[in-house]
Structures are given as C-alpha cells and as structure tokens.
C-alpha atoms as a PDB file:
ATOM      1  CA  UNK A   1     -25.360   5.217  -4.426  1.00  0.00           C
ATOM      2  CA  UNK A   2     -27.905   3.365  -1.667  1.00  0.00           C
ATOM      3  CA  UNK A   3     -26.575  -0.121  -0.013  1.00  0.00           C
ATOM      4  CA  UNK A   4     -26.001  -1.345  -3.368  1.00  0.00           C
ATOM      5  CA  UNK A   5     -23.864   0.794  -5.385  1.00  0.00           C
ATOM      6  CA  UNK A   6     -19.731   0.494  -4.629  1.00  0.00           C
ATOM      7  CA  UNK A   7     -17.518   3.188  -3.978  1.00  0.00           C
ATOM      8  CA  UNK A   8     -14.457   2.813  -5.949  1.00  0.00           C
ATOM      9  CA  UNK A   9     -12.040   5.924  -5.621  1.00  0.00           C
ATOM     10  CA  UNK A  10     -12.486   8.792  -3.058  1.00  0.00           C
ATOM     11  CA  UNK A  11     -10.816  12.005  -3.481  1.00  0.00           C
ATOM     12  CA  UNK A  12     -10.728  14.851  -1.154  1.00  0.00           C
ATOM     13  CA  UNK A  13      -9.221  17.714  -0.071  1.00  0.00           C
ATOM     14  CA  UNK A  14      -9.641  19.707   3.441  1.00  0.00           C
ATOM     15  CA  UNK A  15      -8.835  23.212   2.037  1.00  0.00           C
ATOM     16  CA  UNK A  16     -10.075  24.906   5.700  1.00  0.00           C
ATOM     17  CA  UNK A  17     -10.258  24.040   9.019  1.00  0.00           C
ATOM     18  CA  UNK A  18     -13.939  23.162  10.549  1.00  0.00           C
ATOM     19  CA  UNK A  19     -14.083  24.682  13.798  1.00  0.00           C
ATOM     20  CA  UNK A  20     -16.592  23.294  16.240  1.00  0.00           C
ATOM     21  CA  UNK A  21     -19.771  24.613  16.416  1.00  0.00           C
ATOM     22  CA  UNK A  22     -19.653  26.091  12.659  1.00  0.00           C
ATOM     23  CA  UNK A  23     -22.280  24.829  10.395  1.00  0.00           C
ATOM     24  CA  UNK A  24     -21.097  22.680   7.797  1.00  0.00           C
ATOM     25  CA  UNK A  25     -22.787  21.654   4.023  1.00  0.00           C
ATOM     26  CA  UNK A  26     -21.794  18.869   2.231  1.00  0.00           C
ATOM     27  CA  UNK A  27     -23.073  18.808  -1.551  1.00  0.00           C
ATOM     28  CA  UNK A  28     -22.604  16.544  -4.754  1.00  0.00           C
ATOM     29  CA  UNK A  29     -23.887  16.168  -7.806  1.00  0.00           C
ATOM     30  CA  UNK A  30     -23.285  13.442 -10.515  1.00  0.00           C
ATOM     31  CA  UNK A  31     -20.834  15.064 -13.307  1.00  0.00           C
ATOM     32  CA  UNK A  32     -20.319  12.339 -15.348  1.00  0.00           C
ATOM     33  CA  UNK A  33     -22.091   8.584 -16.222  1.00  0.00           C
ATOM     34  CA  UNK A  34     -20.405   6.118 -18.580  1.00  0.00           C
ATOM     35  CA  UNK A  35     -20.463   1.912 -18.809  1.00  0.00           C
ATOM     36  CA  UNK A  36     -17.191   0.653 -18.799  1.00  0.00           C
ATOM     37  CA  UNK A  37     -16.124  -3.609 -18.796  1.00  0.00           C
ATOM     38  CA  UNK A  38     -20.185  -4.016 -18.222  1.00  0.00           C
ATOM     39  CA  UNK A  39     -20.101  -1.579 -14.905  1.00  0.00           C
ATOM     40  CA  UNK A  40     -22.027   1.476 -14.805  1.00  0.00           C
ATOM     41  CA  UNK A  41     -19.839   4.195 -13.186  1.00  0.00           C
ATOM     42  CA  UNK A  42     -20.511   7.846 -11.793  1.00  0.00           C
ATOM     43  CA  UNK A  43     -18.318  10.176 -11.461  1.00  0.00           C
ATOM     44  CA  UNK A  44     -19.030  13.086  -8.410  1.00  0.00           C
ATOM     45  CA  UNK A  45     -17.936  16.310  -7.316  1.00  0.00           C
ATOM     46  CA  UNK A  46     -18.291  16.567  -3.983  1.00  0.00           C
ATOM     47  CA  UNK A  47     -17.847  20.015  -2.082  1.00  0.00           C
ATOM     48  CA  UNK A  48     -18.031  21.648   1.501  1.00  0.00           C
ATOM     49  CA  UNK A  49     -19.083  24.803   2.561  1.00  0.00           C
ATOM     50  CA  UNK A  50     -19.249  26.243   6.020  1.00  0.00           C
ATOM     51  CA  UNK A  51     -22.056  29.070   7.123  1.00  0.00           C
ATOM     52  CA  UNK A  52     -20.031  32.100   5.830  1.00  0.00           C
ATOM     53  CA  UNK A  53     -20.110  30.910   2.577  1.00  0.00           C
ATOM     54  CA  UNK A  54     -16.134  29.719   2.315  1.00  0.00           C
ATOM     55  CA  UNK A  55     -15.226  26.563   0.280  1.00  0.00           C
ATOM     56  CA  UNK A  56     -13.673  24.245   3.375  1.00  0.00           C
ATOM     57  CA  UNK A  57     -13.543  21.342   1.093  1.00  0.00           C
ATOM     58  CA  UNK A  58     -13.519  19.865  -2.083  1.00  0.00           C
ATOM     59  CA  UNK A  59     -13.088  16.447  -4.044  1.00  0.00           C
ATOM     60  CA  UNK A  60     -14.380  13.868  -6.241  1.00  0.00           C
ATOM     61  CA  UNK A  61     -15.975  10.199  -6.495  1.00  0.00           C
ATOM     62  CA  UNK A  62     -15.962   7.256  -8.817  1.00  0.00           C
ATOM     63  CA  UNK A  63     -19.291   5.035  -7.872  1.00  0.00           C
ATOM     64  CA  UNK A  64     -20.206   2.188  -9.371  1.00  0.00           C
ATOM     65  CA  UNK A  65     -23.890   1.578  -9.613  1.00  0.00           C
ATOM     66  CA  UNK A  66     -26.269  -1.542  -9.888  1.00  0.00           C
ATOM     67  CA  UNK A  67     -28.022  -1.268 -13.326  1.00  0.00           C
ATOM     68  CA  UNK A  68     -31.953  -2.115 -13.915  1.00  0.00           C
ATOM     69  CA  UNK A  69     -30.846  -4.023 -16.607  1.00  0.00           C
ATOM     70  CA  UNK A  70     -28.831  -6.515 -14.629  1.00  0.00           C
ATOM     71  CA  UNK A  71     -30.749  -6.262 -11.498  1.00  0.00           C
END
C-alpha cells in the first residue's frame, strides 16, 4: 500500500504458536479491487506459514489506495 495508501480494517487470526527461532513467511496477495464513495479499496488475504510447511496464521485486509487519477 506504500506511505500513501490507508489501512482500514485488519483481520487476523494466530491459528499456531511461533516458537523462537522457527522461520516464519508472511504472504498476501490482492483478492479483490473495487471504487466505492470515490475511494479505491483492496481487499487482501494475508497468510503465515512457518518452515515445516503448517498454516500458523491467517487473515484479511481492507486498503485503501491513492488513485493516478486523483493524484
């Protein structure tokens, strides 16, 4: 989203523990892109996996994003 996009709603969920010294990966892609009231919103699932290949966390985001066409 850079320094000026806007994060407006945050959803996650810590589904297993992260031990220390385990290898975390944090990954997200863009599901979703719509224009509503004039904003230009993404919505992003968000996920967390650690080295053995388990799921330790998973979620979503609402961003809102400058537009080219307002500057």
């Amino acid at each position: 989203m850079g320094d000026d996009g806007f994060l407006r709603k945050l959803n996650v969920q810590v589904r297993r523990t992260n031990h220390i010294g385990d290898t975390t990966w944090c990954r997200g892609k863009v599901s979703h892109k719509r224009v509503e009231d004039g904003k230009h919103l993404a919505e992003c699932e968000l996920r967390a996996d650690d080295q053995r290949g388990r799921r330790t966390t998973a979620g979503w985001a609402l961003v809102e994003l400058t537009s080219r066409a307002r500057g």
